[in-house]
PDB file of N, CA and C in Angstrom:
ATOM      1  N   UNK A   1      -6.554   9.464   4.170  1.00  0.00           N
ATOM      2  CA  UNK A   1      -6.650   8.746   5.420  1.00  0.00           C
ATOM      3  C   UNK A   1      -7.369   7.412   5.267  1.00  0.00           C
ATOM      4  N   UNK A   2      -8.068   7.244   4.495  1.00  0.00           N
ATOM      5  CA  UNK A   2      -8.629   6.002   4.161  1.00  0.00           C
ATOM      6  C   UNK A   2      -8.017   4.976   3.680  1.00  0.00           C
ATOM      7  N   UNK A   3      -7.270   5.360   2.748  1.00  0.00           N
ATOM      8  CA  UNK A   3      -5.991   4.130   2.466  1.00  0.00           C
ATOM      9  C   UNK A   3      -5.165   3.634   3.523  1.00  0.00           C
ATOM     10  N   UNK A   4      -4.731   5.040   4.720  1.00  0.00           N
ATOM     11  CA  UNK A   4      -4.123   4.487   6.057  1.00  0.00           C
ATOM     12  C   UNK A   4      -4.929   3.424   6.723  1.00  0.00           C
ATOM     13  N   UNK A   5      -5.891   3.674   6.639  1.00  0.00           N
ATOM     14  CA  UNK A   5      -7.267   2.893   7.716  1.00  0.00           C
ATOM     15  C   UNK A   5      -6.756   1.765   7.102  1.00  0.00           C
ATOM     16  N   UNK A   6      -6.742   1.580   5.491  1.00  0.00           N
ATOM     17  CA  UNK A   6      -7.632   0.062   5.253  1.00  0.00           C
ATOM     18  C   UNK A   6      -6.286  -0.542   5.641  1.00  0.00           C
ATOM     19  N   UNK A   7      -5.275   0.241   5.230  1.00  0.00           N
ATOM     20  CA  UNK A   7      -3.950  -0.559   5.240  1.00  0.00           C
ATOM     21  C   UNK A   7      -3.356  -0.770   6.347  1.00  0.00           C
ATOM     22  N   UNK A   8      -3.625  -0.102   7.772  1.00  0.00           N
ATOM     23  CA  UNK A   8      -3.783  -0.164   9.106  1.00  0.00           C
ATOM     24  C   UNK A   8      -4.500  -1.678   9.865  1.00  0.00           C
ATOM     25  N   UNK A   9      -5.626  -1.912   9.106  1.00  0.00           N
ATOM     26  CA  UNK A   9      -6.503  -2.702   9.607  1.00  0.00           C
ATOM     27  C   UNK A   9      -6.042  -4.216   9.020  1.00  0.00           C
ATOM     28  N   UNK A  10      -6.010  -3.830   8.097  1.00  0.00           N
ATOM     29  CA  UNK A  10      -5.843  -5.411   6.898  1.00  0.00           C
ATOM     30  C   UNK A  10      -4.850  -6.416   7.612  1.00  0.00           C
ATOM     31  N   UNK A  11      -3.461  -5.982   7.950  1.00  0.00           N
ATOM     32  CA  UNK A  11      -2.496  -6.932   8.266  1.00  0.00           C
ATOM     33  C   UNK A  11      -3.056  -7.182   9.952  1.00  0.00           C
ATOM     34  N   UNK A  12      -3.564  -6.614  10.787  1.00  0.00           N
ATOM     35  CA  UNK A  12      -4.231  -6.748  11.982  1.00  0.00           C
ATOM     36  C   UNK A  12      -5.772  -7.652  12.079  1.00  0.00           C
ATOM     37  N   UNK A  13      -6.203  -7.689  10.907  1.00  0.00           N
ATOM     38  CA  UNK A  13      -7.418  -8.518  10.791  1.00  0.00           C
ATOM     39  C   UNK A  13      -7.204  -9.877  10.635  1.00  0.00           C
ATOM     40  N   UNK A  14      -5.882 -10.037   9.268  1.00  0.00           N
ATOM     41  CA  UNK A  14      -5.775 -10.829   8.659  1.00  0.00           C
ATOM     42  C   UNK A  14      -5.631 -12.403   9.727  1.00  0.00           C
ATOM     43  N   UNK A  15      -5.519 -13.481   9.136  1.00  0.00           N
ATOM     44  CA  UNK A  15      -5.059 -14.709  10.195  1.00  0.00           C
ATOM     45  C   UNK A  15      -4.239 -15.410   9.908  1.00  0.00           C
ATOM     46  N   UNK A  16      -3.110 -14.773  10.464  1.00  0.00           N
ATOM     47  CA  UNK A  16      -1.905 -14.987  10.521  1.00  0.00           C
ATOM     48  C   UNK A  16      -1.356 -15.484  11.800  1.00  0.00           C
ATOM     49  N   UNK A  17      -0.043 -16.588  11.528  1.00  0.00           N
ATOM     50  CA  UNK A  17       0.604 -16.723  12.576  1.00  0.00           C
ATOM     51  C   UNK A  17       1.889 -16.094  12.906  1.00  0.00           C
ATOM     52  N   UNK A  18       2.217 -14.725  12.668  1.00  0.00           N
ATOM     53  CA  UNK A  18       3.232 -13.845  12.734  1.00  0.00           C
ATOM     54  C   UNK A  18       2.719 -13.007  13.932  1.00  0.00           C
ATOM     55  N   UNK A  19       3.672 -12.857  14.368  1.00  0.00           N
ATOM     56  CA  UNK A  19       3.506 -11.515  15.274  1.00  0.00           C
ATOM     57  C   UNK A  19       4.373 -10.320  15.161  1.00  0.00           C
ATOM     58  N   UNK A  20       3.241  -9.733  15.018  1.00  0.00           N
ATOM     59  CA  UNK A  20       4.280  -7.959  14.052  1.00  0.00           C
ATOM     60  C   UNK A  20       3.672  -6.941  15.106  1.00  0.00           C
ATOM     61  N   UNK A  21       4.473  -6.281  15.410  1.00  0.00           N
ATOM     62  CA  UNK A  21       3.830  -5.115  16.572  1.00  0.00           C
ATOM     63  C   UNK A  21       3.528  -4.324  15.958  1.00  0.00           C
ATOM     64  N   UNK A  22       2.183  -3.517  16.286  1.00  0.00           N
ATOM     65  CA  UNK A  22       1.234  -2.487  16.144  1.00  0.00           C
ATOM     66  C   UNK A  22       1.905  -1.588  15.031  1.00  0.00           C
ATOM     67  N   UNK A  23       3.134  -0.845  16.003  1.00  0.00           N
ATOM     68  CA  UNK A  23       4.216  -0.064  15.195  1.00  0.00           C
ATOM     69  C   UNK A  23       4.683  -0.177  14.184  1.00  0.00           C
ATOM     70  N   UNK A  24       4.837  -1.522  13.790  1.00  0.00           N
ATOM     71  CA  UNK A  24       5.194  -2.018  12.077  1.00  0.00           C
ATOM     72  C   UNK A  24       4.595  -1.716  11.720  1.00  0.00           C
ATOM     73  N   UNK A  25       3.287  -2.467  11.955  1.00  0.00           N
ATOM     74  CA  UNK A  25       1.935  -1.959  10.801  1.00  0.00           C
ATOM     75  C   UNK A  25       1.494  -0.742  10.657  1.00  0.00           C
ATOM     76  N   UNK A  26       1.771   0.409  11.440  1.00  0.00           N
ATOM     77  CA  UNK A  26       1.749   1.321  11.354  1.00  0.00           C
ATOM     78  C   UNK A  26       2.356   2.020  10.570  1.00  0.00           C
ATOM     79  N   UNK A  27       3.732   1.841  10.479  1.00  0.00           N
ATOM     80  CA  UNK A  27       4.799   2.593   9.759  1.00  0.00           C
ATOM     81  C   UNK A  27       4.321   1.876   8.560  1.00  0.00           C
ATOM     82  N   UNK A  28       3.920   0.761   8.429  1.00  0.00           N
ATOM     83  CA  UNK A  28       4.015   0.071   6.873  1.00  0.00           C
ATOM     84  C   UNK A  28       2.485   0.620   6.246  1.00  0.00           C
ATOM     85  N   UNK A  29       1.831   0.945   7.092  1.00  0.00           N
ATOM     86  CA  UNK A  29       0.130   1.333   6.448  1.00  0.00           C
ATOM     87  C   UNK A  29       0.787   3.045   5.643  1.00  0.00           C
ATOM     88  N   UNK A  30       1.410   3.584   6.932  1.00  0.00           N
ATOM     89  CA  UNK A  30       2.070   4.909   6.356  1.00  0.00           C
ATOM     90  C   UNK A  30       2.884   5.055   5.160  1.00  0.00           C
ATOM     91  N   UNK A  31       3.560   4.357   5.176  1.00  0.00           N
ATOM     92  CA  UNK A  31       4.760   4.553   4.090  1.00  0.00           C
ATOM     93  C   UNK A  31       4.174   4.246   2.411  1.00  0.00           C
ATOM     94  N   UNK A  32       3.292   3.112   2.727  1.00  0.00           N
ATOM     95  CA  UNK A  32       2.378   2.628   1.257  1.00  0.00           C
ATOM     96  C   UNK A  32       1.484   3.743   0.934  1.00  0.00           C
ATOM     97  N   UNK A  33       0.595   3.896   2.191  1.00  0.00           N
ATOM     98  CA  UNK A  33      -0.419   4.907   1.569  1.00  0.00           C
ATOM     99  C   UNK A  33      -0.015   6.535   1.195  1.00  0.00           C
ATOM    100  N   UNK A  34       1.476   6.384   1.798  1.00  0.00           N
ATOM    101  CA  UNK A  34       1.904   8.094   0.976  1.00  0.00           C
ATOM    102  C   UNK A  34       2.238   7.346  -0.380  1.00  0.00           C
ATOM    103  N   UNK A  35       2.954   6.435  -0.180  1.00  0.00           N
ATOM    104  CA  UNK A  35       3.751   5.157  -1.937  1.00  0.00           C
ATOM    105  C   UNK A  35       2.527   5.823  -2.945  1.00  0.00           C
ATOM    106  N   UNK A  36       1.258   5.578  -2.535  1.00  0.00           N
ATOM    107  CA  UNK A  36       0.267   5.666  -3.621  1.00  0.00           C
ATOM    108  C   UNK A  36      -0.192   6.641  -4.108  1.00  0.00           C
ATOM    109  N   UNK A  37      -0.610   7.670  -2.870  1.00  0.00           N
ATOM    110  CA  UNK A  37      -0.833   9.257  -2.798  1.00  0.00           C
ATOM    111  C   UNK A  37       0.155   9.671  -3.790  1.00  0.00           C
ATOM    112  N   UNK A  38       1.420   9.656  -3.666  1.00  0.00           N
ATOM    113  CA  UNK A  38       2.561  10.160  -4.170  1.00  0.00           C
ATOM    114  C   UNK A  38       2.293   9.680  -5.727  1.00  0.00           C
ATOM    115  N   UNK A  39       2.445   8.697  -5.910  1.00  0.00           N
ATOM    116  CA  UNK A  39       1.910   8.154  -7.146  1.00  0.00           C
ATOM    117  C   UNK A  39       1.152   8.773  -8.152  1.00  0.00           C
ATOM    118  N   UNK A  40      -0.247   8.539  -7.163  1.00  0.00           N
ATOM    119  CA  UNK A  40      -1.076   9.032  -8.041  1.00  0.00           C
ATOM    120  C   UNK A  40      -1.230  10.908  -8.588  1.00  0.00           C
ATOM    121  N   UNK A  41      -0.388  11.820  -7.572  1.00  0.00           N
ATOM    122  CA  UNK A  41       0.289  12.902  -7.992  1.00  0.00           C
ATOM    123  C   UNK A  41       1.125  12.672  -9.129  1.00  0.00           C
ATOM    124  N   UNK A  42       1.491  12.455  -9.203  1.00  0.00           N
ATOM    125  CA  UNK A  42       2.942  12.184  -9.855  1.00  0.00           C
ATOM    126  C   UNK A  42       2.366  11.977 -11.775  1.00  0.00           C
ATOM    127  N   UNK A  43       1.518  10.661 -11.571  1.00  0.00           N
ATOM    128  CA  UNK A  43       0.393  10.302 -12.724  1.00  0.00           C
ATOM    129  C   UNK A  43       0.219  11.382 -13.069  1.00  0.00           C
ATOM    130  N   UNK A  44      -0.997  12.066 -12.228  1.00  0.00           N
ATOM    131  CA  UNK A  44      -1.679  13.310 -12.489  1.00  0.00           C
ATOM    132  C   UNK A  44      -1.127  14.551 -13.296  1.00  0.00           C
ATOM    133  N   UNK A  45       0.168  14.848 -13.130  1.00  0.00           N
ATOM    134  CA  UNK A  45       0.602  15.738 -13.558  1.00  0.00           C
ATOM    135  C   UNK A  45       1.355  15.304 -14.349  1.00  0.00           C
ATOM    136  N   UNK A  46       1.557  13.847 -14.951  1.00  0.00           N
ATOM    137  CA  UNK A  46       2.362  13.565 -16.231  1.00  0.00           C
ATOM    138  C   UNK A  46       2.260  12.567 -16.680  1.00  0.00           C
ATOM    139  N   UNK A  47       1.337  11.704 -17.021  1.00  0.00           N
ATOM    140  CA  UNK A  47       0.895  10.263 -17.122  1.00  0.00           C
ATOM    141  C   UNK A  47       2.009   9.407 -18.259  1.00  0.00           C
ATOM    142  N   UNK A  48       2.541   9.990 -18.715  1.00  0.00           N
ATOM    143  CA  UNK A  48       3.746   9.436 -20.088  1.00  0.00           C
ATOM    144  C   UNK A  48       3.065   8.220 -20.959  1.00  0.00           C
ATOM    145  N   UNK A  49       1.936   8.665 -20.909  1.00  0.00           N
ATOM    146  CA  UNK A  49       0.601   8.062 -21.794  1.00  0.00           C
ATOM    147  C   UNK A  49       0.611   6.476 -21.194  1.00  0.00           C
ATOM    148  N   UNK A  50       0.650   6.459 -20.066  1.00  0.00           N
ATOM    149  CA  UNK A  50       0.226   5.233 -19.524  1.00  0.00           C
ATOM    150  C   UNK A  50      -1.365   5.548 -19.094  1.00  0.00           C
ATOM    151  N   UNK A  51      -1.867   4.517 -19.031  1.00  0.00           N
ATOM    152  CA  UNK A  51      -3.541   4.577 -18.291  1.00  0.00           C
ATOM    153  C   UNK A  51      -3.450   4.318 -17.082  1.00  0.00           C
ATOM    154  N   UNK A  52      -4.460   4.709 -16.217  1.00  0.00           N
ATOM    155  CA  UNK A  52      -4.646   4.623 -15.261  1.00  0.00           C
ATOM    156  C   UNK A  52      -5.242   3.258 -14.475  1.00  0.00           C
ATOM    157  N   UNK A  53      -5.364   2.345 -15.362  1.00  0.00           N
ATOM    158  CA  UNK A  53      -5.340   0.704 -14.924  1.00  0.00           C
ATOM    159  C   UNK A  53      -4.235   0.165 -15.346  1.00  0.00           C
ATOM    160  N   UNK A  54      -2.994   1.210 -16.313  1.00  0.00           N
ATOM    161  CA  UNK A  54      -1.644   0.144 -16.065  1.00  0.00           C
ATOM    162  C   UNK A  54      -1.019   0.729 -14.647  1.00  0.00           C
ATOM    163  N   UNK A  55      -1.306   1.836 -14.419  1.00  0.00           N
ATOM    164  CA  UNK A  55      -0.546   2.421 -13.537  1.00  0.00           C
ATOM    165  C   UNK A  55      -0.807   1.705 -11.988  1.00  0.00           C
ATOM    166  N   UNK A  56      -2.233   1.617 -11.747  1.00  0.00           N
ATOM    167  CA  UNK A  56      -2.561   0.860 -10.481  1.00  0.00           C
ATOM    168  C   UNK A  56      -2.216  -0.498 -10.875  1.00  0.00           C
ATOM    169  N   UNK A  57      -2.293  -1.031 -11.420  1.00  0.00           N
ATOM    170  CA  UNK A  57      -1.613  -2.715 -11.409  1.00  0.00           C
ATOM    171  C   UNK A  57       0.246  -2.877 -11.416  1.00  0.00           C
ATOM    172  N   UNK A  58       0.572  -1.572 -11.439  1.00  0.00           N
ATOM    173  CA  UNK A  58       2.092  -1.589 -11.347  1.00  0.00           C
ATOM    174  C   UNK A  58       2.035  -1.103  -9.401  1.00  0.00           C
ATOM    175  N   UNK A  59       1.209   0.101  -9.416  1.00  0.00           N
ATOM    176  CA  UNK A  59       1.150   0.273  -7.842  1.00  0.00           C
ATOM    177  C   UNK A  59       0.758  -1.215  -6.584  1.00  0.00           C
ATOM    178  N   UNK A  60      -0.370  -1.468  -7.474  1.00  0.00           N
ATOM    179  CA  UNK A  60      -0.925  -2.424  -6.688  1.00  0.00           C
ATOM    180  C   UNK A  60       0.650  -4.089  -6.467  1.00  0.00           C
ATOM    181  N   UNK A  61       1.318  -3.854  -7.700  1.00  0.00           N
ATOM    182  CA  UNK A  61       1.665  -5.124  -7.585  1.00  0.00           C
ATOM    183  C   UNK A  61       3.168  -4.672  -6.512  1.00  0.00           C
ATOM    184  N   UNK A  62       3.362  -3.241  -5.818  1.00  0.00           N
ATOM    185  CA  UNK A  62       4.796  -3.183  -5.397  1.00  0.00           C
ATOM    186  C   UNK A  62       3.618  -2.859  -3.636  1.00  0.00           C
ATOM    187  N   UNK A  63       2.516  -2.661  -3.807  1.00  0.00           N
ATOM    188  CA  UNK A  63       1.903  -2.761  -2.282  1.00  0.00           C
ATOM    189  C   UNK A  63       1.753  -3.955  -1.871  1.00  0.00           C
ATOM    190  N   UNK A  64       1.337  -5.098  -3.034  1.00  0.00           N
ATOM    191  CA  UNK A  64       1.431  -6.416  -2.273  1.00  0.00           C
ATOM    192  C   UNK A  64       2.889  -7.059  -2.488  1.00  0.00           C
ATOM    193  N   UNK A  65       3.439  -6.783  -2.788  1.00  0.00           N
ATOM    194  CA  UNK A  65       5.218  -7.346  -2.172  1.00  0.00           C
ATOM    195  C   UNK A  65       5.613  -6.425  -1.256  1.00  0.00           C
ATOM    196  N   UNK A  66       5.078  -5.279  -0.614  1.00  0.00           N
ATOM    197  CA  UNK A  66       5.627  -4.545   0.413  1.00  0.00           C
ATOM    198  C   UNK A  66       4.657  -5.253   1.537  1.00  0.00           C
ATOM    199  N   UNK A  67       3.069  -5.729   1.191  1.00  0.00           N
ATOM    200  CA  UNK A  67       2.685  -6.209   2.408  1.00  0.00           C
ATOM    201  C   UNK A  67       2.786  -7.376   2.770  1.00  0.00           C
ATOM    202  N   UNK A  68       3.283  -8.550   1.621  1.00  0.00           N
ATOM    203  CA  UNK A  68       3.901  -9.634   2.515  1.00  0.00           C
ATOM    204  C   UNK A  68       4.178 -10.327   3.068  1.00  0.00           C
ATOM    205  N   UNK A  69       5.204  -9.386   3.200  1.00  0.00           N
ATOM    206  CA  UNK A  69       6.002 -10.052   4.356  1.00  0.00           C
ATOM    207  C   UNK A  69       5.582  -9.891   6.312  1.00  0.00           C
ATOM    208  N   UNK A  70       3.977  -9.321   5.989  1.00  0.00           N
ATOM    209  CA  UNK A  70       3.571  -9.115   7.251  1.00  0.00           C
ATOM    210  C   UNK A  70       1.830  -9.439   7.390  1.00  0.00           C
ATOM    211  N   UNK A  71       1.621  -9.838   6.038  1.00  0.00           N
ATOM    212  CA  UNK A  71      -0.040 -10.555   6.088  1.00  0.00           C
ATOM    213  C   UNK A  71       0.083 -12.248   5.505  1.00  0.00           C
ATOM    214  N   UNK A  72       1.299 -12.601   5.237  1.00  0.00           N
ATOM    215  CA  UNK A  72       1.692 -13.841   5.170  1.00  0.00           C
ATOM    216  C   UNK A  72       1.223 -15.086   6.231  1.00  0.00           C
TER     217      UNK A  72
END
């Protein structure tokens, strides 16, 4: 739930001149923070000898092209 929060809050804080309704950011805080959850399961139970700082810089780099197009 904490990844929802931050990712909930971030595009709503940010200062931007877009206007994205609540509901976007909602669905988009949701969909990333399972993206990562899921992920980091996924790692966990089979890492294919990657590390865990290549793995978040591959996560991290498909959360900021998913966020965007709405903290732009």
């Amino acid at each position: 739930m904490v990844t929802y929060a931050l990712l909930f809050r971030w595009p709503l804080e940010s200062e931007t001149t877009i206007t994205i309704s609540q509901e976007v950011v909602k669905t988009t805080a949701r969909v990333i923070s399972w993206g990562i959850f899921g992920t980091a399961i996924q790692w966990s139970r089979d890492s294919q000898g990657r590390s865990v700082e290549e793995m978040m810089q591959d996560v991290l780099l498909v959360v900021t092209a998913s966020l965007a197009p709405i903290i732009d």
